[in-house]
PDB file of N, CA and C in Angstrom:
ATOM      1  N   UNK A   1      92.768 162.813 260.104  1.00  0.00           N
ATOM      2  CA  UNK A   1      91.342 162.816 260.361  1.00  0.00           C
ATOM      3  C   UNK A   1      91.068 161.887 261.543  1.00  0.00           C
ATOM      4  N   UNK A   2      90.442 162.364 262.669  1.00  0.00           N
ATOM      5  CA  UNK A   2      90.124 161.684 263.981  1.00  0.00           C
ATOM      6  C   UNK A   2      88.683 161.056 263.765  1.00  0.00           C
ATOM      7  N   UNK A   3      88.663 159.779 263.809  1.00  0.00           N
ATOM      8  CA  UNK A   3      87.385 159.072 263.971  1.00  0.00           C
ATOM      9  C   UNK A   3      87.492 158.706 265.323  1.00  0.00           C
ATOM     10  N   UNK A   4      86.156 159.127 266.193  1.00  0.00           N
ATOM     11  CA  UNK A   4      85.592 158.739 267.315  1.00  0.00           C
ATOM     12  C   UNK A   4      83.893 158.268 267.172  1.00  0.00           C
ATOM     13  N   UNK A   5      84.078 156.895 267.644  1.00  0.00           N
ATOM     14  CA  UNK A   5      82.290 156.648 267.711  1.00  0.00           C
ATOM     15  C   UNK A   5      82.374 156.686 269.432  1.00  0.00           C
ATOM     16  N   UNK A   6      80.684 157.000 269.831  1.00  0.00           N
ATOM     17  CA  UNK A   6      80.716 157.143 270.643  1.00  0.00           C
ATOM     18  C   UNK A   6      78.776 157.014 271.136  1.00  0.00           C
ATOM     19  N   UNK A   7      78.981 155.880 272.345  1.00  0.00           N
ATOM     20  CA  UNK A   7      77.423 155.181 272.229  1.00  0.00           C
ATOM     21  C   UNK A   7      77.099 155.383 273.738  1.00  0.00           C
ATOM     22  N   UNK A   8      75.411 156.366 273.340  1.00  0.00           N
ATOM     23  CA  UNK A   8      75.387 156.728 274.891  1.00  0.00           C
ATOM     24  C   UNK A   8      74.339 156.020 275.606  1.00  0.00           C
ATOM     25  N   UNK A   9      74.279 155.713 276.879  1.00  0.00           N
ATOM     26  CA  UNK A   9      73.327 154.648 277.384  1.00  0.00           C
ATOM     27  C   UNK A   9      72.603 155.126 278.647  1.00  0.00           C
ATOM     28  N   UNK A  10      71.698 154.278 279.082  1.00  0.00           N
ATOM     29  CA  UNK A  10      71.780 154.564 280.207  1.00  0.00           C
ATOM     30  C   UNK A  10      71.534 153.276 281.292  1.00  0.00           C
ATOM     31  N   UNK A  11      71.125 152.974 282.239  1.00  0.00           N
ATOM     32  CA  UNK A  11      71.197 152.001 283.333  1.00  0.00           C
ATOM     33  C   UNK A  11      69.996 151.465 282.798  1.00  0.00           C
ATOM     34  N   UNK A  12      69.432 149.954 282.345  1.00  0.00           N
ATOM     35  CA  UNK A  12      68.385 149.374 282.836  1.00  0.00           C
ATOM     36  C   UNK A  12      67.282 149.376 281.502  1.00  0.00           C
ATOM     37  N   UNK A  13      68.549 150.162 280.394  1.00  0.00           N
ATOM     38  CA  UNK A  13      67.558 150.712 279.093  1.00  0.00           C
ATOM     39  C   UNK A  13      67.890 148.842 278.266  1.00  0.00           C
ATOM     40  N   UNK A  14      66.553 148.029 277.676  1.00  0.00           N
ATOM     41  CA  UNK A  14      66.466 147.075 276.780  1.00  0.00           C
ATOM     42  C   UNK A  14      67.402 147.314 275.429  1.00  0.00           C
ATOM     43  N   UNK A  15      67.002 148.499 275.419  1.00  0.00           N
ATOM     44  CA  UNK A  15      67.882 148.575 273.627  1.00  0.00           C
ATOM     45  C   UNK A  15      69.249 148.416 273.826  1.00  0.00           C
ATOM     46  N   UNK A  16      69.777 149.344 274.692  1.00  0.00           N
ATOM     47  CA  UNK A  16      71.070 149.501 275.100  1.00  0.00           C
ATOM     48  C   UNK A  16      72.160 147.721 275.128  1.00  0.00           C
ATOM     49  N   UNK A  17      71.041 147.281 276.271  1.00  0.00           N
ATOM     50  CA  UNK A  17      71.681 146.159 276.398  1.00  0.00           C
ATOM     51  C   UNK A  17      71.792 144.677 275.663  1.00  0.00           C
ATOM     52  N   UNK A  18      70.667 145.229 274.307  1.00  0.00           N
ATOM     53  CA  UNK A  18      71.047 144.774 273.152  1.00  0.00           C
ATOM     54  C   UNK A  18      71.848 145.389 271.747  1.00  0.00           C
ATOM     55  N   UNK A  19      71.856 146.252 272.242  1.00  0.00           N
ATOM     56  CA  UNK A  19      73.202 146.748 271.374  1.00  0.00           C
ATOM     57  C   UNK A  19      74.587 146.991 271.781  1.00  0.00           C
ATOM     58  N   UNK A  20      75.212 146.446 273.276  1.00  0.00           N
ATOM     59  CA  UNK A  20      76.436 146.479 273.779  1.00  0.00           C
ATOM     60  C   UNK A  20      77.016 145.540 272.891  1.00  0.00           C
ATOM     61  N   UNK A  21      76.508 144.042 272.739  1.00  0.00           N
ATOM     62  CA  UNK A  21      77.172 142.849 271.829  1.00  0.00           C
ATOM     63  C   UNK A  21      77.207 143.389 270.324  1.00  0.00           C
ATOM     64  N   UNK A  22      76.490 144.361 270.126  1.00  0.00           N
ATOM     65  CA  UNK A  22      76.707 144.510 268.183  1.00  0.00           C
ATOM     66  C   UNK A  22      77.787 145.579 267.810  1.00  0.00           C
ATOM     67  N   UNK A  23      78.122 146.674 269.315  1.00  0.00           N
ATOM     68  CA  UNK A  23      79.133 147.372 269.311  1.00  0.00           C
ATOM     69  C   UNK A  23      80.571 146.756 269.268  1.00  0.00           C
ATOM     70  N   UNK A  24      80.661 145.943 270.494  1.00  0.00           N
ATOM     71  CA  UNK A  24      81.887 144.683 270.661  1.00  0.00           C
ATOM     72  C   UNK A  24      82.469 144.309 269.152  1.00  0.00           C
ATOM     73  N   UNK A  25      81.185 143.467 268.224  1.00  0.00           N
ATOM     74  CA  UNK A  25      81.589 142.804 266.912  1.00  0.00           C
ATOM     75  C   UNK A  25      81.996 143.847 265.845  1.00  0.00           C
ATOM     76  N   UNK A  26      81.350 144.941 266.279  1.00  0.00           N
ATOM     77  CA  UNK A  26      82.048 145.946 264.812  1.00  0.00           C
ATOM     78  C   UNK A  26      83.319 146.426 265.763  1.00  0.00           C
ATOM     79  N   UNK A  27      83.505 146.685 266.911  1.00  0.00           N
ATOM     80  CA  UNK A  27      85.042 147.286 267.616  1.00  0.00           C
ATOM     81  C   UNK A  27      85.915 146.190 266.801  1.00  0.00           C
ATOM     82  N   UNK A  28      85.835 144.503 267.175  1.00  0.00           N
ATOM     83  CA  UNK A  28      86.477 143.747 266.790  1.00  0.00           C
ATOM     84  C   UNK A  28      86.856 143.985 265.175  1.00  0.00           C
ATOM     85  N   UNK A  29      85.961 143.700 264.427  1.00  0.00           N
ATOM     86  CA  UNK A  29      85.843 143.574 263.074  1.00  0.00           C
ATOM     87  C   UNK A  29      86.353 144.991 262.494  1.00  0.00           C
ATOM     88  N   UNK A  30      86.130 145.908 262.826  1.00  0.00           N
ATOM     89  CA  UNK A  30      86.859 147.454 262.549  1.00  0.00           C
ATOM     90  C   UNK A  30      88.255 148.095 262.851  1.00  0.00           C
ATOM     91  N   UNK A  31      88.947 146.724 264.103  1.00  0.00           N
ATOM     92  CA  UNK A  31      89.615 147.394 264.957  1.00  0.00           C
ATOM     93  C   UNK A  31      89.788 148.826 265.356  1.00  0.00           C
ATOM     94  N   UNK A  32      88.355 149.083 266.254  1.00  0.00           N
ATOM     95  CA  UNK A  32      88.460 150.397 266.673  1.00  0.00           C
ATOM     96  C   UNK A  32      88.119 150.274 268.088  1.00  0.00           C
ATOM     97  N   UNK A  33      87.638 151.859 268.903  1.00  0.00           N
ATOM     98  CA  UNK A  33      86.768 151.462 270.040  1.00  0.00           C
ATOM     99  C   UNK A  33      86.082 152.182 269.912  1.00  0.00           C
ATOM    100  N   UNK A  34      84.449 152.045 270.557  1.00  0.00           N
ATOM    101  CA  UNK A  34      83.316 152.430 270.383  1.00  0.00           C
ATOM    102  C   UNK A  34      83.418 152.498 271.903  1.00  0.00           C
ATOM    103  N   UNK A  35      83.299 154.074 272.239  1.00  0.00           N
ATOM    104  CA  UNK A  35      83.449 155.008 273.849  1.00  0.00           C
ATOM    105  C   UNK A  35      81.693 154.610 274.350  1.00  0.00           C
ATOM    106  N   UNK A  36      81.726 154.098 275.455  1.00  0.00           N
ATOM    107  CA  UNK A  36      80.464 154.247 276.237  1.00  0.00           C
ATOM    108  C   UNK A  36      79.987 155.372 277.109  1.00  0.00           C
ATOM    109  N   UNK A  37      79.079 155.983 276.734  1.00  0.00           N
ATOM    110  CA  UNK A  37      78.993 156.683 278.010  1.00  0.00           C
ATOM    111  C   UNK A  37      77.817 157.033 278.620  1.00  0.00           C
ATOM    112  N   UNK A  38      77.170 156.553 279.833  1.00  0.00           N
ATOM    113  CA  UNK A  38      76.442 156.960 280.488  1.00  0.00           C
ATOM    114  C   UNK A  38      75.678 157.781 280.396  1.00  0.00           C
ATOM    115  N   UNK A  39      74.543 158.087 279.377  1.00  0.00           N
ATOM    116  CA  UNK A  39      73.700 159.428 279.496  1.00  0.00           C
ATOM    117  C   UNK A  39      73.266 160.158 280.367  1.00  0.00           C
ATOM    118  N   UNK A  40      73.301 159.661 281.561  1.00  0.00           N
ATOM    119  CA  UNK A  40      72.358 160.184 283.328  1.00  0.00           C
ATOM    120  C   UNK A  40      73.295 160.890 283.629  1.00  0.00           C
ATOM    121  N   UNK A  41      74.727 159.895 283.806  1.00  0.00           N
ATOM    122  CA  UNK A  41      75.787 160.022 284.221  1.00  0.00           C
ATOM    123  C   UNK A  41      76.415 161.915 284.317  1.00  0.00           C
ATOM    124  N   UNK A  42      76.231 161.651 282.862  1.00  0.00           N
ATOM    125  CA  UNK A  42      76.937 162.779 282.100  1.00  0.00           C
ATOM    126  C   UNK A  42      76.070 163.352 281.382  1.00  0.00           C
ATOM    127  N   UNK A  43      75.365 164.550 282.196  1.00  0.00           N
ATOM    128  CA  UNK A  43      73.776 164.958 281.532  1.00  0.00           C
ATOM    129  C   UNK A  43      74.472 166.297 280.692  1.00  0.00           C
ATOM    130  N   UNK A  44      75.957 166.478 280.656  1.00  0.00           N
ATOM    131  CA  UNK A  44      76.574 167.004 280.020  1.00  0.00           C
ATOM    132  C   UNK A  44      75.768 167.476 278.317  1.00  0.00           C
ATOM    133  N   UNK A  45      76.349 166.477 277.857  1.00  0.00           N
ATOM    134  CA  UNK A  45      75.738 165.364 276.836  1.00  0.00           C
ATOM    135  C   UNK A  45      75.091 165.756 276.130  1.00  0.00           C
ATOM    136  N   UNK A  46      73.912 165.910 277.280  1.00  0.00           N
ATOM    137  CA  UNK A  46      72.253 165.493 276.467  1.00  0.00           C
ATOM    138  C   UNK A  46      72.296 166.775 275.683  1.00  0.00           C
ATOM    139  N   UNK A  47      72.302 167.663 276.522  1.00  0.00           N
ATOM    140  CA  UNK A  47      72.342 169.063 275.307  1.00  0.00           C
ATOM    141  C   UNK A  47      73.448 169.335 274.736  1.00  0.00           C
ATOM    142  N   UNK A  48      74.383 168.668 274.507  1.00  0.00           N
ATOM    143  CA  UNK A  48      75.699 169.031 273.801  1.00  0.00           C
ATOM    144  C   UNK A  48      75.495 168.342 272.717  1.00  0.00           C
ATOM    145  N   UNK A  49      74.731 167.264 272.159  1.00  0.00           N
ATOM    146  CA  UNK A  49      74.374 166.292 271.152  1.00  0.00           C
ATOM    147  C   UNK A  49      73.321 166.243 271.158  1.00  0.00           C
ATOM    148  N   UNK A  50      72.137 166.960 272.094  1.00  0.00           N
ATOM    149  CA  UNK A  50      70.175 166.851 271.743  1.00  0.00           C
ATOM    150  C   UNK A  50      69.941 165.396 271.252  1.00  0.00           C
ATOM    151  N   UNK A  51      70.372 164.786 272.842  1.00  0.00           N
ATOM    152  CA  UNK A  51      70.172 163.472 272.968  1.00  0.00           C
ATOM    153  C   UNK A  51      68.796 163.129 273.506  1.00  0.00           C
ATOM    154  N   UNK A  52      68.028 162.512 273.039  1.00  0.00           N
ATOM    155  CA  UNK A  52      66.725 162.233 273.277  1.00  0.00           C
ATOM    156  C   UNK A  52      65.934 160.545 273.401  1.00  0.00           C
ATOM    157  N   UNK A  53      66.915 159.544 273.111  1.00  0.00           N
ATOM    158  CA  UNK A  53      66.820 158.250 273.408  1.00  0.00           C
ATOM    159  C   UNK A  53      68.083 157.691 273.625  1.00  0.00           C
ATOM    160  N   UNK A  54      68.469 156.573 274.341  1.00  0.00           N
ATOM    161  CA  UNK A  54      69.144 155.740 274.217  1.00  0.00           C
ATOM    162  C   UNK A  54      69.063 154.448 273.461  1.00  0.00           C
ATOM    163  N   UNK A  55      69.708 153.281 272.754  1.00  0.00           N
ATOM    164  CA  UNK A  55      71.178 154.283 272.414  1.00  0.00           C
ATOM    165  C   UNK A  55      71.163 155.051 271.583  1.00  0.00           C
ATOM    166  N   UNK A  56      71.991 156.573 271.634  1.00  0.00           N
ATOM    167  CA  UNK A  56      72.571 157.254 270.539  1.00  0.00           C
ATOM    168  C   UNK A  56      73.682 156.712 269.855  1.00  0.00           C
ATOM    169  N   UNK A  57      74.076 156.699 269.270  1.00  0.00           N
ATOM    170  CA  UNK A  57      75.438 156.139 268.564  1.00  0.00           C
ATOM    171  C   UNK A  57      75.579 157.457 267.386  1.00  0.00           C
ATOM    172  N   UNK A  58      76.941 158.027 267.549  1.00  0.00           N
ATOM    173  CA  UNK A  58      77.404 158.931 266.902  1.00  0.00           C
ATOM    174  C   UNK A  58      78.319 158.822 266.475  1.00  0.00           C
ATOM    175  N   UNK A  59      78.864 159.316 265.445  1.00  0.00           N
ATOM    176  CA  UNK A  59      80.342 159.109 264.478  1.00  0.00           C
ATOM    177  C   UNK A  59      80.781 160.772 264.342  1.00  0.00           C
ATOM    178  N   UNK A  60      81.969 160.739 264.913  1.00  0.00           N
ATOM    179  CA  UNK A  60      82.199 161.726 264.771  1.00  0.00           C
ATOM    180  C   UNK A  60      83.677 161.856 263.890  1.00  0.00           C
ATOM    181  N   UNK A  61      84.069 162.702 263.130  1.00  0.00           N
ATOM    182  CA  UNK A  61      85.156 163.369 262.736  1.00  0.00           C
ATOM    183  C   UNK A  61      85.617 164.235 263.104  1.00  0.00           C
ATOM    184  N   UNK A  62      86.823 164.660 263.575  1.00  0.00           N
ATOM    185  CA  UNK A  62      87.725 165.731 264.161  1.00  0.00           C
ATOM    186  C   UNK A  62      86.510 166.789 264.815  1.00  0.00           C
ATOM    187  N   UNK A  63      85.781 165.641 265.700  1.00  0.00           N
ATOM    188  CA  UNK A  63      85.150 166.244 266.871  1.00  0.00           C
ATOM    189  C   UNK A  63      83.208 166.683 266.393  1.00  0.00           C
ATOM    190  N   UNK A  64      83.613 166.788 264.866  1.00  0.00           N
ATOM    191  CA  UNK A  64      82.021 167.215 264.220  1.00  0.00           C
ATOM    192  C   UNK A  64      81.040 165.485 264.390  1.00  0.00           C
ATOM    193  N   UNK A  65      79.465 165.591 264.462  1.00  0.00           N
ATOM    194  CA  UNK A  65      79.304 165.002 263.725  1.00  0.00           C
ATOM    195  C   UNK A  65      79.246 164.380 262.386  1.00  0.00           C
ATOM    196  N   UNK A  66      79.238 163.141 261.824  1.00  0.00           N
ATOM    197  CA  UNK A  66      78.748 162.872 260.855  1.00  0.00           C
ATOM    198  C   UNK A  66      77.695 161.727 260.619  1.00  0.00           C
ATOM    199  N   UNK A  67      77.508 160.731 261.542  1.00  0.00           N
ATOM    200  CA  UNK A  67      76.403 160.188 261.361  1.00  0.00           C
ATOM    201  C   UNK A  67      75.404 160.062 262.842  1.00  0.00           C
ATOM    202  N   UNK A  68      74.438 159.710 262.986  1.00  0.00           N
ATOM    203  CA  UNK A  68      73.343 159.708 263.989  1.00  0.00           C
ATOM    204  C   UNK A  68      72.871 158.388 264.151  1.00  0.00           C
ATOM    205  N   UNK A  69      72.757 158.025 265.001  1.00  0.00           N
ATOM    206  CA  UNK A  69      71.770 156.751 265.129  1.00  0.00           C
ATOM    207  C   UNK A  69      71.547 156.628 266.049  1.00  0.00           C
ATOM    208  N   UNK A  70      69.599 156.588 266.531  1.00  0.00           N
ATOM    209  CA  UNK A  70      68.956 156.923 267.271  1.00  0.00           C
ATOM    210  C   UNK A  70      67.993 155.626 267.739  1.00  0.00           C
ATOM    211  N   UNK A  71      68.622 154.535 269.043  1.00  0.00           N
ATOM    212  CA  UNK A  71      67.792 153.759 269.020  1.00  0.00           C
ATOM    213  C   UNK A  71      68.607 152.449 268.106  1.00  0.00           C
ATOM    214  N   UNK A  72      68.125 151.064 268.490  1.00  0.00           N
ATOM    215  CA  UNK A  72      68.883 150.103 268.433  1.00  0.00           C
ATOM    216  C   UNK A  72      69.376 149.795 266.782  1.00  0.00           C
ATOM    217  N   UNK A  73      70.966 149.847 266.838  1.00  0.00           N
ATOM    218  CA  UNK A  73      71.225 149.867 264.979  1.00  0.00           C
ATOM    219  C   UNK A  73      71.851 148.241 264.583  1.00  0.00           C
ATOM    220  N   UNK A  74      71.565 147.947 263.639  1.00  0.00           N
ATOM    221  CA  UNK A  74      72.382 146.256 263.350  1.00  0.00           C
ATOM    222  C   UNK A  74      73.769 146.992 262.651  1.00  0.00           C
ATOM    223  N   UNK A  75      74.684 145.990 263.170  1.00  0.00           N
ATOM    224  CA  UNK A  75      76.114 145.467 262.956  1.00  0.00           C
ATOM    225  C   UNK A  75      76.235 146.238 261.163  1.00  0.00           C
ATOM    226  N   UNK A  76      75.597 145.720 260.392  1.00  0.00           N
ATOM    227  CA  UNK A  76      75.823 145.997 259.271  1.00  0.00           C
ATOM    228  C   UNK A  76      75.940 147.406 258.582  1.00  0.00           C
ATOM    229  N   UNK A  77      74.950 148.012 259.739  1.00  0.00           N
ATOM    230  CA  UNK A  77      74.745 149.264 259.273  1.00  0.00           C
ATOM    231  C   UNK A  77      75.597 150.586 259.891  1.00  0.00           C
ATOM    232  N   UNK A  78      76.348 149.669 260.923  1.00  0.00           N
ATOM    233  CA  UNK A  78      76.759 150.936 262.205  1.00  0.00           C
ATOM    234  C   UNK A  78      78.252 150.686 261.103  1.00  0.00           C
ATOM    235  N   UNK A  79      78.475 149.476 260.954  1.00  0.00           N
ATOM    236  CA  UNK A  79      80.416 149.470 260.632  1.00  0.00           C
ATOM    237  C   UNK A  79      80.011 149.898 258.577  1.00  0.00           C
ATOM    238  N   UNK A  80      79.140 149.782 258.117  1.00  0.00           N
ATOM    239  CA  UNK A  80      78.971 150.369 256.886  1.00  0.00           C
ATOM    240  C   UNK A  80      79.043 152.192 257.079  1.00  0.00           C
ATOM    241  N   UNK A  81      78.854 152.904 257.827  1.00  0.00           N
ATOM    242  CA  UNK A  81      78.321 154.059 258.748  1.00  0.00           C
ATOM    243  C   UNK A  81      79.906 154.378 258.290  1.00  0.00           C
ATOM    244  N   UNK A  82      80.147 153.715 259.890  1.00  0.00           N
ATOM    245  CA  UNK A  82      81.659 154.327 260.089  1.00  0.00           C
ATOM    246  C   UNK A  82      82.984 153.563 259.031  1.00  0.00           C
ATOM    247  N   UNK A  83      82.841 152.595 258.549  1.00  0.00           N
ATOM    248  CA  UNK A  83      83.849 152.618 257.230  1.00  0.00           C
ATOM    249  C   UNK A  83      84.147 153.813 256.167  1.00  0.00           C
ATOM    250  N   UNK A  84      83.197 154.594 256.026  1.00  0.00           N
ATOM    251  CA  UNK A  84      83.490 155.502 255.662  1.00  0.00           C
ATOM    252  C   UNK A  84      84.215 156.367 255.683  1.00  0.00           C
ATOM    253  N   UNK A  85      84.735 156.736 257.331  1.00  0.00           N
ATOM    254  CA  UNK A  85      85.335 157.959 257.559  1.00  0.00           C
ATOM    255  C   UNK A  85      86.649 157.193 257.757  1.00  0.00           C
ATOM    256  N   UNK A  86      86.824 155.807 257.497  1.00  0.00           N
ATOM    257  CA  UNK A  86      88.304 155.106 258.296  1.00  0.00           C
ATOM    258  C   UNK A  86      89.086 155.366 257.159  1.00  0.00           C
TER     259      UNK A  86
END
């Protein structure tokens, strides 16, 4: 079973750049990595996941979603999230 999280941002967004440090502490604390990626960047994306704020933060399993989070999430709730699928 493939767990990928994956947190999309964009340049200059407040939430974002308070949720880069709460991603870091659950990567650490989970030993995993949490993929950044550029929402503008990669407008790919937006309709491939009906991305509509930054940050998104998504959990995915062997490529599906399974969880959503839309907009700035605490530490507790993102690595409670993804403990699940580890």
């Amino acid at each position: 079973m493939a767990v990928n999280v994956i947190c999309f941002y964009q340049e200059g967004c407040m939430g974002c750049e308070e949720q880069e440090p709460i991603n870091r502490e659950v990567e650490s604390a989970l030993g995993i990595r949490i993929e950044a990626i550029d929402a503008v960047r990669n407008q790919q994306y937006i309709s491939e996941y009906n991305l509509r704020v930054t940050p998104t933060i998504l959990v995915l399993v062997d490529g599906e979603v399974k969880e959503r989070f839309e907009g700035l999430v605490h530490r507790e709730e993102l690595e409670a999230a993804i403990k699940k699928y580890l």
